[in-house]
C-alpha atoms as a PDB file:
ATOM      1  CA  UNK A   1      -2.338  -3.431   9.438  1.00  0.00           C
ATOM      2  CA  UNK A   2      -4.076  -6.191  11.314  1.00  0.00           C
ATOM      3  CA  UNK A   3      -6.451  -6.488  13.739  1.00  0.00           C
ATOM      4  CA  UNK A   4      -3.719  -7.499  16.249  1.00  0.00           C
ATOM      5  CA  UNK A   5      -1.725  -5.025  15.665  1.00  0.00           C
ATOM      6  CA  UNK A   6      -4.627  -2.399  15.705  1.00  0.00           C
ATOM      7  CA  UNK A   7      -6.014  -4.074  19.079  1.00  0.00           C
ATOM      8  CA  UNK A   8      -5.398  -1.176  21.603  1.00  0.00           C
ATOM      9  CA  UNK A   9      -7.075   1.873  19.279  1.00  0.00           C
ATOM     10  CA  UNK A  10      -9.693  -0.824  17.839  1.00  0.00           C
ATOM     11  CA  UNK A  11     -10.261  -1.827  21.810  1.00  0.00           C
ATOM     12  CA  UNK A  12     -11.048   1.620  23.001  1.00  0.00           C
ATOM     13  CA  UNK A  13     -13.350   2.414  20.151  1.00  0.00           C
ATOM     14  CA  UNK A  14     -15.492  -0.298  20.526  1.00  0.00           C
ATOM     15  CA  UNK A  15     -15.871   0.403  24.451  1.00  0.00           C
ATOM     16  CA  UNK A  16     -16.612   3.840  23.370  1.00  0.00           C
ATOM     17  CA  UNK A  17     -19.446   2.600  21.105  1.00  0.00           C
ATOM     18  CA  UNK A  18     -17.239   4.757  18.555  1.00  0.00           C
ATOM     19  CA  UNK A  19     -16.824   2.556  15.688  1.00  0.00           C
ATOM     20  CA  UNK A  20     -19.136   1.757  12.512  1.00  0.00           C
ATOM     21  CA  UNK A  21     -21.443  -1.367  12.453  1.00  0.00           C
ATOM     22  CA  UNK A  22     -19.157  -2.826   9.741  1.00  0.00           C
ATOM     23  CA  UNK A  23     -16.427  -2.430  12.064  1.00  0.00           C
ATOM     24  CA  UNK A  24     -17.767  -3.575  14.886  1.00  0.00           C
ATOM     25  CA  UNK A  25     -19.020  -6.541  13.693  1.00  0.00           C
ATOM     26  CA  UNK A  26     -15.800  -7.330  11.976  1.00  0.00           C
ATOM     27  CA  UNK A  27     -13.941  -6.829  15.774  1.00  0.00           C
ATOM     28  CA  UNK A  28     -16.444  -8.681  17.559  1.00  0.00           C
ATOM     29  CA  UNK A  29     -15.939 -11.727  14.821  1.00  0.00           C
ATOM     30  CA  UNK A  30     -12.129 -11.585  15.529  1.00  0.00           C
ATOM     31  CA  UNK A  31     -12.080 -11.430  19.109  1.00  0.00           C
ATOM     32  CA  UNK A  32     -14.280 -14.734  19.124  1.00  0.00           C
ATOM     33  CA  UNK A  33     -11.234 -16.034  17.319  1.00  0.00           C
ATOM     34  CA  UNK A  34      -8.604 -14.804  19.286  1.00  0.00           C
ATOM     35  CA  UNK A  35      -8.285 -15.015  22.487  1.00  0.00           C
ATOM     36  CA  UNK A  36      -5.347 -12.596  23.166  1.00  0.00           C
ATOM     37  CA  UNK A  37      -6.992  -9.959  21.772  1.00  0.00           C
ATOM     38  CA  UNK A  38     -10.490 -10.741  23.703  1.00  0.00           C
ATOM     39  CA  UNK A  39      -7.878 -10.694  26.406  1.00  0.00           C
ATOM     40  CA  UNK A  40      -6.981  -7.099  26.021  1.00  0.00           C
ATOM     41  CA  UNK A  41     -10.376  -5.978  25.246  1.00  0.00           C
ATOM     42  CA  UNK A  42     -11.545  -7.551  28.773  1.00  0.00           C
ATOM     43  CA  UNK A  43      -8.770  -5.386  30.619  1.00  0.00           C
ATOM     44  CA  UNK A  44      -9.527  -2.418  28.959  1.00  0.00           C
ATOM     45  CA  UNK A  45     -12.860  -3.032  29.827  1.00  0.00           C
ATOM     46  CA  UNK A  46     -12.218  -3.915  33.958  1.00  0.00           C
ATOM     47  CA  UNK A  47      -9.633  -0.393  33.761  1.00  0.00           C
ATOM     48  CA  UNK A  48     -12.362   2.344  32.273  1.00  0.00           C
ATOM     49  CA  UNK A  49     -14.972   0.892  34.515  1.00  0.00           C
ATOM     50  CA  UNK A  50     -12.285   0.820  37.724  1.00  0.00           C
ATOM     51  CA  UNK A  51     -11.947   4.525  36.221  1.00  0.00           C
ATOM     52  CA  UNK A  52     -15.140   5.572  35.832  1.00  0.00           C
ATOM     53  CA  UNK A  53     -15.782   4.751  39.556  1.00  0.00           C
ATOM     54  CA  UNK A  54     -13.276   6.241  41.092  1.00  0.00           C
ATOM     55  CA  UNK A  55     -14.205   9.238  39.272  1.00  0.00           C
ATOM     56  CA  UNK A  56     -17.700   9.651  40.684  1.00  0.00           C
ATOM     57  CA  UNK A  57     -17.382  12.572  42.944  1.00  0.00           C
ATOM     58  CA  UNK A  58     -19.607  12.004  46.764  1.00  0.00           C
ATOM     59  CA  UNK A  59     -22.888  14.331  46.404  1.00  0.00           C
ATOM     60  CA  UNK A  60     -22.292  17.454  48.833  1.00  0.00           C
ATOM     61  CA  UNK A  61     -24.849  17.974  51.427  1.00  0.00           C
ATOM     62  CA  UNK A  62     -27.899  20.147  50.882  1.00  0.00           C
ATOM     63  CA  UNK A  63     -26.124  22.367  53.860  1.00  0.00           C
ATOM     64  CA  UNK A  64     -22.976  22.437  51.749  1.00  0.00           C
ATOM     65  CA  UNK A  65     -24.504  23.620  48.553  1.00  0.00           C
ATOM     66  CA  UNK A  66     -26.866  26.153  50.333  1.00  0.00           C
ATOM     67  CA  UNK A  67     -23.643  27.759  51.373  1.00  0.00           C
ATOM     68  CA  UNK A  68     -21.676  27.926  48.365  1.00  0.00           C
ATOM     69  CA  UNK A  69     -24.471  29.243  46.058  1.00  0.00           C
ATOM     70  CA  UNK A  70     -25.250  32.370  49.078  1.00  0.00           C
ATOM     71  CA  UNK A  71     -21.845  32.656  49.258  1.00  0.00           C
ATOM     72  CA  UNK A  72     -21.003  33.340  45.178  1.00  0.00           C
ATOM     73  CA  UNK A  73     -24.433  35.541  44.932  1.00  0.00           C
ATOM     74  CA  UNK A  74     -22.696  37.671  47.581  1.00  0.00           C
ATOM     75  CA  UNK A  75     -19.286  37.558  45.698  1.00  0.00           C
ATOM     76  CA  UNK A  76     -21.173  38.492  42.997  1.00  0.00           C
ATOM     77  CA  UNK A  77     -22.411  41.354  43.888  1.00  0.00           C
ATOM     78  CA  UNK A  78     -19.393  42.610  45.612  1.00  0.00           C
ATOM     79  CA  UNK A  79     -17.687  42.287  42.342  1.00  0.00           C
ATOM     80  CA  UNK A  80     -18.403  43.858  39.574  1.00  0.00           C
ATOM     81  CA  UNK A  81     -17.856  44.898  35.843  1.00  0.00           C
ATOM     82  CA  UNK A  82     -14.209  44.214  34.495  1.00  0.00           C
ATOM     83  CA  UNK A  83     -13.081  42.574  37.456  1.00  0.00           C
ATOM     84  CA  UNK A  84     -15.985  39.832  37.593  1.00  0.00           C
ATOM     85  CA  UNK A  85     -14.858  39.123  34.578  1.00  0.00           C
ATOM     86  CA  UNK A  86     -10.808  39.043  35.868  1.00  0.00           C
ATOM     87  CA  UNK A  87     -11.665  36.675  39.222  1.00  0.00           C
ATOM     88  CA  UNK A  88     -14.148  34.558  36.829  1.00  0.00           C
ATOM     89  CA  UNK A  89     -11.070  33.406  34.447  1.00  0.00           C
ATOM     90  CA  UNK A  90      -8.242  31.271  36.073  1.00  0.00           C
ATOM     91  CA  UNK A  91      -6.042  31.491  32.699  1.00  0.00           C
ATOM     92  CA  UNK A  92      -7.122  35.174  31.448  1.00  0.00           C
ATOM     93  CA  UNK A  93      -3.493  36.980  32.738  1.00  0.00           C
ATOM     94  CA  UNK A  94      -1.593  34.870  29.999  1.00  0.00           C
ATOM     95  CA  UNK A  95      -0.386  36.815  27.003  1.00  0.00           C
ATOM     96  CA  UNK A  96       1.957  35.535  24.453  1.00  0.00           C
ATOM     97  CA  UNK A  97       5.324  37.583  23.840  1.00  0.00           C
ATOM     98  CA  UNK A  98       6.442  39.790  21.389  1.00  0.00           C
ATOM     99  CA  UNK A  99       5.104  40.347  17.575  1.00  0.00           C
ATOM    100  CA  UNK A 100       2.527  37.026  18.013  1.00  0.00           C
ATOM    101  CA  UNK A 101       0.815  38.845  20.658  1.00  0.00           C
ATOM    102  CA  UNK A 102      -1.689  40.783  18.350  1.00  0.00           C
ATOM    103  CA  UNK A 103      -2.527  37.730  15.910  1.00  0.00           C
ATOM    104  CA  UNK A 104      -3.299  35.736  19.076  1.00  0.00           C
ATOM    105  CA  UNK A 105      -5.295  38.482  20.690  1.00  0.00           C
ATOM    106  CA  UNK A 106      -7.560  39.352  17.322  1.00  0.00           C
ATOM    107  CA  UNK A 107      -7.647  34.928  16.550  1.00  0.00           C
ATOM    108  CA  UNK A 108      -9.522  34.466  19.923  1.00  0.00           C
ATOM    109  CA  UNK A 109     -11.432  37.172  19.566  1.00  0.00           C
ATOM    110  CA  UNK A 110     -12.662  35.866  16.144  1.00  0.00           C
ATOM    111  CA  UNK A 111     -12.697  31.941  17.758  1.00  0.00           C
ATOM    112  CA  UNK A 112     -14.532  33.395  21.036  1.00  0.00           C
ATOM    113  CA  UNK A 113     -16.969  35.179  18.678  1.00  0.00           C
ATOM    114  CA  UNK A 114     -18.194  32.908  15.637  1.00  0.00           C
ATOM    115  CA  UNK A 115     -18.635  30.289  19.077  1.00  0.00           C
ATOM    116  CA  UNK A 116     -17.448  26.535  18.859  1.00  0.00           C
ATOM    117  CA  UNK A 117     -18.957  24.166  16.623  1.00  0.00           C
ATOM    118  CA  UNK A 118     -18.141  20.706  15.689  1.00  0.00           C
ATOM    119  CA  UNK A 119     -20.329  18.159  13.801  1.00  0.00           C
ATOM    120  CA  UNK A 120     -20.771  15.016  15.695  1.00  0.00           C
ATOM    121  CA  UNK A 121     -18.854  11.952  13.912  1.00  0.00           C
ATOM    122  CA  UNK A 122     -19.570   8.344  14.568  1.00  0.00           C
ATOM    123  CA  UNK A 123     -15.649   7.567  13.827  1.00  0.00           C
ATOM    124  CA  UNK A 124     -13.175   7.921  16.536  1.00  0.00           C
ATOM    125  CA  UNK A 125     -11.174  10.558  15.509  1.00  0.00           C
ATOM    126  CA  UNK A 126      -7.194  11.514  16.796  1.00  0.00           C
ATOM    127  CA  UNK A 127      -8.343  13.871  19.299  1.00  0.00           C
ATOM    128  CA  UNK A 128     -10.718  11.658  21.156  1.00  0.00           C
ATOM    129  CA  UNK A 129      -7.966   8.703  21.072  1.00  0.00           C
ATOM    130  CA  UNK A 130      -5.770  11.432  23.039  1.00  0.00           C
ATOM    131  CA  UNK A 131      -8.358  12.441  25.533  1.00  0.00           C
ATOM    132  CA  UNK A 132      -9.133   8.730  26.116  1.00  0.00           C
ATOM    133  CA  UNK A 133      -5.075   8.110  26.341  1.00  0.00           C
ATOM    134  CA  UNK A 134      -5.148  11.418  29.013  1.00  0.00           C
ATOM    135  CA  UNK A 135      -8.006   9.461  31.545  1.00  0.00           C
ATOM    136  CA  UNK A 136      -5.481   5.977  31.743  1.00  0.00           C
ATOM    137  CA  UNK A 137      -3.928   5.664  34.522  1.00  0.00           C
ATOM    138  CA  UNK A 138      -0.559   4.207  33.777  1.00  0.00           C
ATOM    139  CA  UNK A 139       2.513   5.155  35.240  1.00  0.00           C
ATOM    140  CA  UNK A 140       5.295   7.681  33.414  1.00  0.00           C
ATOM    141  CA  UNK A 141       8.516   6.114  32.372  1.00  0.00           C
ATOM    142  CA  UNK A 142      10.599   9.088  33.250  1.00  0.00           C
ATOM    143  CA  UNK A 143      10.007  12.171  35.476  1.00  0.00           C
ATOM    144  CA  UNK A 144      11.617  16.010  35.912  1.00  0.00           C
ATOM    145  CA  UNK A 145      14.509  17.234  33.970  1.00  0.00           C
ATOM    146  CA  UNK A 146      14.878  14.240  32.475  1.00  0.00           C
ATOM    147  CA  UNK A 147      12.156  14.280  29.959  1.00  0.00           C
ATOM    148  CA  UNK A 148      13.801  16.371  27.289  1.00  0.00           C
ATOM    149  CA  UNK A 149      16.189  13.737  26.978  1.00  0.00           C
ATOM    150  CA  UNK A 150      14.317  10.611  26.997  1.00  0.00           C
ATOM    151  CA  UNK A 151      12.320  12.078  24.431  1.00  0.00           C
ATOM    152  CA  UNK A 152      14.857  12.400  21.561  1.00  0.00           C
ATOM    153  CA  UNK A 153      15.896   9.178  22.658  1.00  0.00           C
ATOM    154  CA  UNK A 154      12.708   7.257  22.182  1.00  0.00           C
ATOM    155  CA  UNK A 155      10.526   9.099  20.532  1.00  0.00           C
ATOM    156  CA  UNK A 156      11.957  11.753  18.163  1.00  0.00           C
ATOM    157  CA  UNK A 157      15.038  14.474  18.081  1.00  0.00           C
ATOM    158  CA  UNK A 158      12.315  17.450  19.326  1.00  0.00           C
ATOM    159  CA  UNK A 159      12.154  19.221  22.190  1.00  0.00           C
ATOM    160  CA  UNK A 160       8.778  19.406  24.687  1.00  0.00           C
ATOM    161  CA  UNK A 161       6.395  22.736  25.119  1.00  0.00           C
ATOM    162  CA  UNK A 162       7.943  24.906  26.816  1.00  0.00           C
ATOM    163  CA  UNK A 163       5.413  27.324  28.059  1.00  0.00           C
ATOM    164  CA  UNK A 164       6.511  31.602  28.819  1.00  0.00           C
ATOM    165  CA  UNK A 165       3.617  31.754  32.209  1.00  0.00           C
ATOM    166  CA  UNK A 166       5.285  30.766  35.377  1.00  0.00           C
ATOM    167  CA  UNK A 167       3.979  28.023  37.876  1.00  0.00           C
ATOM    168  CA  UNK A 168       3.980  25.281  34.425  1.00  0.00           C
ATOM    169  CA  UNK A 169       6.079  21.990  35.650  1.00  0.00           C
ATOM    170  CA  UNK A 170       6.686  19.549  33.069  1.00  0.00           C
ATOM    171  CA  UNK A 171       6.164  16.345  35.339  1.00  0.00           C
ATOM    172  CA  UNK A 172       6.836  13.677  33.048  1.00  0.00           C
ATOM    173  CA  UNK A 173       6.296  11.333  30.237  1.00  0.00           C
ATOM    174  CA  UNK A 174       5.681   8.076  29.005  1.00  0.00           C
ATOM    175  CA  UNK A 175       5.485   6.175  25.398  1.00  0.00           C
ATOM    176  CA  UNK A 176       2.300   5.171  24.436  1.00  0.00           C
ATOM    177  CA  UNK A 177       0.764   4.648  20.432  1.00  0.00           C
ATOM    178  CA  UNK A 178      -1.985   6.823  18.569  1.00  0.00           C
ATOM    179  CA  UNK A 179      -3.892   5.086  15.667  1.00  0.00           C
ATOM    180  CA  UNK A 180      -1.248   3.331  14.558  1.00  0.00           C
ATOM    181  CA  UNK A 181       1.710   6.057  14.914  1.00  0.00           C
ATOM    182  CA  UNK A 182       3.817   6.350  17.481  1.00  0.00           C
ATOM    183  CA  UNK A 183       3.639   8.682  20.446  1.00  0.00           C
ATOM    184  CA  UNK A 184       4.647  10.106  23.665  1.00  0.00           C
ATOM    185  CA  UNK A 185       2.497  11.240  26.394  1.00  0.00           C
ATOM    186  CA  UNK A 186       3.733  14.454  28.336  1.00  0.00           C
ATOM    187  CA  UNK A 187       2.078  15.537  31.924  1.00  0.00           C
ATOM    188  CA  UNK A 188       2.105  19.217  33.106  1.00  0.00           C
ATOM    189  CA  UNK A 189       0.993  20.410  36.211  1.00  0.00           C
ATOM    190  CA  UNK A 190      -0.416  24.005  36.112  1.00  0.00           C
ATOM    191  CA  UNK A 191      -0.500  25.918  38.662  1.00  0.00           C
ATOM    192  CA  UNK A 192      -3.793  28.465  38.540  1.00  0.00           C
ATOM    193  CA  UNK A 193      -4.037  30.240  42.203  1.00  0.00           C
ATOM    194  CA  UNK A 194      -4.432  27.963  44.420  1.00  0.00           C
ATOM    195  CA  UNK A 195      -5.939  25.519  42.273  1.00  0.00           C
ATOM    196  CA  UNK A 196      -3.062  22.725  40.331  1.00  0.00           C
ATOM    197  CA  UNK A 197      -4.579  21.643  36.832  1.00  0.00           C
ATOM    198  CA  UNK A 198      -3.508  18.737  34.915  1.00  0.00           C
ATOM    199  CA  UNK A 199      -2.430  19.294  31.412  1.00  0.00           C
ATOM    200  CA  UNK A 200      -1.605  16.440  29.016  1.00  0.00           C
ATOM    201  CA  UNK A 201       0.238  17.141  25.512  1.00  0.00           C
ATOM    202  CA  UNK A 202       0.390  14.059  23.143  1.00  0.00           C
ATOM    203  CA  UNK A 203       2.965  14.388  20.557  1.00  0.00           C
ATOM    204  CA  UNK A 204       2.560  12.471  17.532  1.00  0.00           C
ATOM    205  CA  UNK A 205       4.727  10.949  14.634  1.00  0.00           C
ATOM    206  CA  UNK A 206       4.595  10.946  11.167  1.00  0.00           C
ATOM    207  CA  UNK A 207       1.335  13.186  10.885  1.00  0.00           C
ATOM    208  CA  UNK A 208      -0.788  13.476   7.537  1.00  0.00           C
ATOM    209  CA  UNK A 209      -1.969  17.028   7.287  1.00  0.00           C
ATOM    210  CA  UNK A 210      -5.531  15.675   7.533  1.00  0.00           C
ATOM    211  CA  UNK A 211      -5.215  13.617  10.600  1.00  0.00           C
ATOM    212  CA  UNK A 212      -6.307  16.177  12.285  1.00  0.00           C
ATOM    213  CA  UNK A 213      -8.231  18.464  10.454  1.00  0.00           C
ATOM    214  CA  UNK A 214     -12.011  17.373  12.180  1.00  0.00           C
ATOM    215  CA  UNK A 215     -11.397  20.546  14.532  1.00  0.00           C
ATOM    216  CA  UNK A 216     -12.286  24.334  14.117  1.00  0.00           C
ATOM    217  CA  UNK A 217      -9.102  26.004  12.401  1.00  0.00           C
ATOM    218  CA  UNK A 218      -7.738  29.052  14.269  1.00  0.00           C
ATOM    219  CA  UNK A 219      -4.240  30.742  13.107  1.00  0.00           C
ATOM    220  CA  UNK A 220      -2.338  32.515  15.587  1.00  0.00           C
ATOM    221  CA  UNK A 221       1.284  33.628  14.550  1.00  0.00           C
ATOM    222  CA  UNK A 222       2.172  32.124  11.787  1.00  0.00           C
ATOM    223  CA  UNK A 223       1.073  28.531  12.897  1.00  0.00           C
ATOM    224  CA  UNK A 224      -2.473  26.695  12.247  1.00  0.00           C
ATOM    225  CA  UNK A 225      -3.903  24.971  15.276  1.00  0.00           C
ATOM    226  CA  UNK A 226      -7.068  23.450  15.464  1.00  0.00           C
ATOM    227  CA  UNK A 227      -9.522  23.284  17.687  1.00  0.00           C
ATOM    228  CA  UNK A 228     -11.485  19.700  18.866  1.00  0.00           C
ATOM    229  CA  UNK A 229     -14.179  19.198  20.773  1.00  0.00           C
ATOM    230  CA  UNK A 230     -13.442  15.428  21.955  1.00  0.00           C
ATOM    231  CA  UNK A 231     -16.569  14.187  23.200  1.00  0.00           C
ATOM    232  CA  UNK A 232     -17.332  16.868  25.619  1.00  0.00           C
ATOM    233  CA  UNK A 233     -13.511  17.679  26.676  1.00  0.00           C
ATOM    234  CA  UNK A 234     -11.493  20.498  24.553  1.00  0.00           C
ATOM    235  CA  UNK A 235      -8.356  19.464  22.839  1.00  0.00           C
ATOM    236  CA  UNK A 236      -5.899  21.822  20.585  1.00  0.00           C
ATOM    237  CA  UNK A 237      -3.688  20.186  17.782  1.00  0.00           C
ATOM    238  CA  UNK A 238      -1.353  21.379  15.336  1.00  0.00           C
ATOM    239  CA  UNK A 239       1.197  19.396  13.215  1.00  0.00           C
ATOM    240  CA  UNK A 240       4.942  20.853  12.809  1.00  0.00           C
ATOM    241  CA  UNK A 241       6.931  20.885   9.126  1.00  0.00           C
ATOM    242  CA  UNK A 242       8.697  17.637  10.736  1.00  0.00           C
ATOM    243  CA  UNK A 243       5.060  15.649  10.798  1.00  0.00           C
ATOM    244  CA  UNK A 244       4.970  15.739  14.635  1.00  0.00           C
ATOM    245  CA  UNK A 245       1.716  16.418  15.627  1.00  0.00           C
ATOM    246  CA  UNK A 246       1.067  18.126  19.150  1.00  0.00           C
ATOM    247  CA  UNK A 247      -2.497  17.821  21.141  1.00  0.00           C
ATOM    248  CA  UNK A 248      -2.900  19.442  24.343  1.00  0.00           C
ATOM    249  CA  UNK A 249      -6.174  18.638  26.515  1.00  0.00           C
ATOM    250  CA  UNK A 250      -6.936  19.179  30.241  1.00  0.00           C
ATOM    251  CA  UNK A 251     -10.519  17.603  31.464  1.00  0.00           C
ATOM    252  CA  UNK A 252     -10.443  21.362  33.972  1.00  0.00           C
ATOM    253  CA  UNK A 253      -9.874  23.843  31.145  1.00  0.00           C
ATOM    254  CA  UNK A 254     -12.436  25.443  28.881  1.00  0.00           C
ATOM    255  CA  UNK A 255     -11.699  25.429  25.194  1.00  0.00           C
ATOM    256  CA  UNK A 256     -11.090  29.356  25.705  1.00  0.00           C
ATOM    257  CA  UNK A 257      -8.342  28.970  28.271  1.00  0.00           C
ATOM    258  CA  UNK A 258      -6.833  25.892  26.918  1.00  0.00           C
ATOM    259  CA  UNK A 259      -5.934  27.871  23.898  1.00  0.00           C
ATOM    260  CA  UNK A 260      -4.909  30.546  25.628  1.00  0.00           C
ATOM    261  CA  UNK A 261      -2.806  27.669  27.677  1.00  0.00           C
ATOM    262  CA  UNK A 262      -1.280  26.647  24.169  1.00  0.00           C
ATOM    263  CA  UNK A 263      -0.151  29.944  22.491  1.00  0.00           C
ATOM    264  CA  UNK A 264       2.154  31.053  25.275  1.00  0.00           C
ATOM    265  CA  UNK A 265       3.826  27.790  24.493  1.00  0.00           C
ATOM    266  CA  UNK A 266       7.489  27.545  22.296  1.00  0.00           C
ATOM    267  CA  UNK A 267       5.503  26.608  19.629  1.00  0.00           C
ATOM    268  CA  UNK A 268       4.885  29.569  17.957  1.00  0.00           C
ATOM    269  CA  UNK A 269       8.713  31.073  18.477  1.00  0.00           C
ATOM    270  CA  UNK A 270       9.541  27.729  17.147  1.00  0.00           C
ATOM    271  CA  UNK A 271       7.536  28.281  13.852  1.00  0.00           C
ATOM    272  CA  UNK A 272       8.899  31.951  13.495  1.00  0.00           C
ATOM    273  CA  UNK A 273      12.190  30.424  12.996  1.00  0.00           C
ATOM    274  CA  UNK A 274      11.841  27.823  10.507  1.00  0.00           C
ATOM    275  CA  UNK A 275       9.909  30.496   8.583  1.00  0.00           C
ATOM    276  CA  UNK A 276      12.846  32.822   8.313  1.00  0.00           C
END
C-alpha cells in the first residue's frame, strides 16, 4: 500500500509523535513531494489543535473547589462500608445474564486483581487509532433505528451491540477506515444517573488474530476480549469467527466499568451460539 493511500493512519501517527524515525523520515520526505498529502496532514493538524482547545475545561474558582472537596469529606463520612463503595461506581449494578454471569464475575475479579499493565510501544497500535478516531469530530451518516440497516449495507451483513442494561441509545454511525481495513464508527449514549456518557464501538473488517493482541487478555463466556490501555484512555477489543473486530472506548469510563459496559453486550449470547 502506498503512502497515499496510507495518508489518514500515517497522518495521525506522525501528529501523535507515534511512528519510528525510519518512518517518519520516510513521511516527512513524501509529503515534501506531494502536496495533497501535505494537504491532509495540515488539516489534520488545524482539527486536533481546534480540538484540543475546545477541550480545555475553565479552572473553577478557589470558592468552588473549597466547596466540593468539604462537601465529599462530609459525604464521606455519612457513607460508609459497602455502600461507599455502591455510590462510588456509576456502572457497578450491571450484571450479565444467564450461565456467562459467573465467568464474567470470577474474570474481573482476576483482571481487577493481577491490576492493569501494558508495556509502552513506540508504534501506533489499533486501539490508539480508535481512540484517536473517537476524539474527531465529524458528523454521523445515519442516526436512530436506522443504523442496523445501513450497516449491512455498507459495511458488513452484522448486527450492532446490543447491550441487556437499560438507558443505552444507539445514536448513530458513520464509515470511517482503521489501518488500512475498513470500518464503521458506532456512538452510544449511556445513561449513568444523571450523568449521559459517550460510548464509541469501532467495528472492524477483515481482522488478523494479532491485530489486536497488544492488550491484557481477559475471557469471559466463552469469548476472548482484550484489554488496551490507549495512551491513557481504556479500550476493549475482541475479534468475531467472521474477522470483525469490535473496540469499545469511552474517554469517562474506567477500564473496570468499561468492561463491565462490554460484557452485558450481545456479544457474548452471540458467541454461545456459533459455539453450539
Amino acid at each position: 500500500m502506498s503512502l497515499c493511500q496510507s495518508i489518514e493512519t500515517l497522518a495521525m501517527a506522525y501528529l501523535d509523535d507515534e511512528l519510528a524515525a525510519e518512518e517518519r523520515r520516510e513521511l516527512e520526505l513524501h509529503l515534501g513531494e506531494c502536496g495533497e498529502c501535505k494537504q491532509h496532514l495540515e488539516g489534520e493538524r488545524s482539527e486536533l489543535q481546534m480540538l484540543r482547545t475546545a477541550l480545555v475545561p475553565p479552572p473553577a474558582p478557589d470558592l468552588v473547589k473549597a466547596k466540593i472537596t468539604r462537601a465529599l469529606d462530609d459525604e464521606d463520612q455519612r457513607i460508609s462500608g459497602t455502600a461507599r463503595q455502591a455510590a462510588r461506581s456509576r456502572l457497578g449494578r450491571w450484571l450479565l445474564p444467564g450461565s456467562a454471569l459467573a465467568a464474567a464475575a470470577a474474570a474481573l475479579l482476576v483482571f481487577v486483581g493481577v491490576g492493569f499493565r501494558q508495556p509502552a510501544s513506540t508504534q501506533a497500535t489499533m486501539a490508539n487509532e480508535v481512540v484517536r478516531q473517537q476524539t474527531r469530530s465529524l458528523p454521523l451518516e445515519v442516526q436512530g433505528a436506522s443504523t442496523g440497516t445501513w450497516l449491512k449495507q455498507h459495511f458488513a451483513p452484522v448486527d450492532p451491540p446490543q447491550f441487556t442494561e437499560p438507558g443505552i441509545e444507539l445514536i448513530g454511525a458513520r464509515a470511517t477506515a482503521v489501518a488500512g481495513h475498513d470500518a464503521a464508527l458506532l456512538r452510544y449514549l449511556v445513561n449513568v444517573g444523571v450523568n449521559r456518557v459517550s460510548l464509541t464501538t469501532v467495528l472492524i473488517a477483515d481482522m488478523r488474530g494479532d491485530e489486536l493482541s497488544s492488550g491484557r487478555e481477559v475471557q469471559i463466556g466463552g469469548l476472548t476480549l482484550r484489554v488496551h490501555d490507549a495512551n491513557g484512555q481504556p479500550a476493549v477489543s475482541y475479534i468475531d469467527d467472521n474477522h470483525v473486530g469490535y473496540v469499545f472506548t469511552s474517554e469517562r469510563m474506567s477500564i473496570k466499568e468499561l468492561l463491565e459496559l462490554v460484557v452485558t453486550s450481545d456479544l457474548i449470547a452471540r458467541s454461545q451460539q456459533q459455539i453450539r
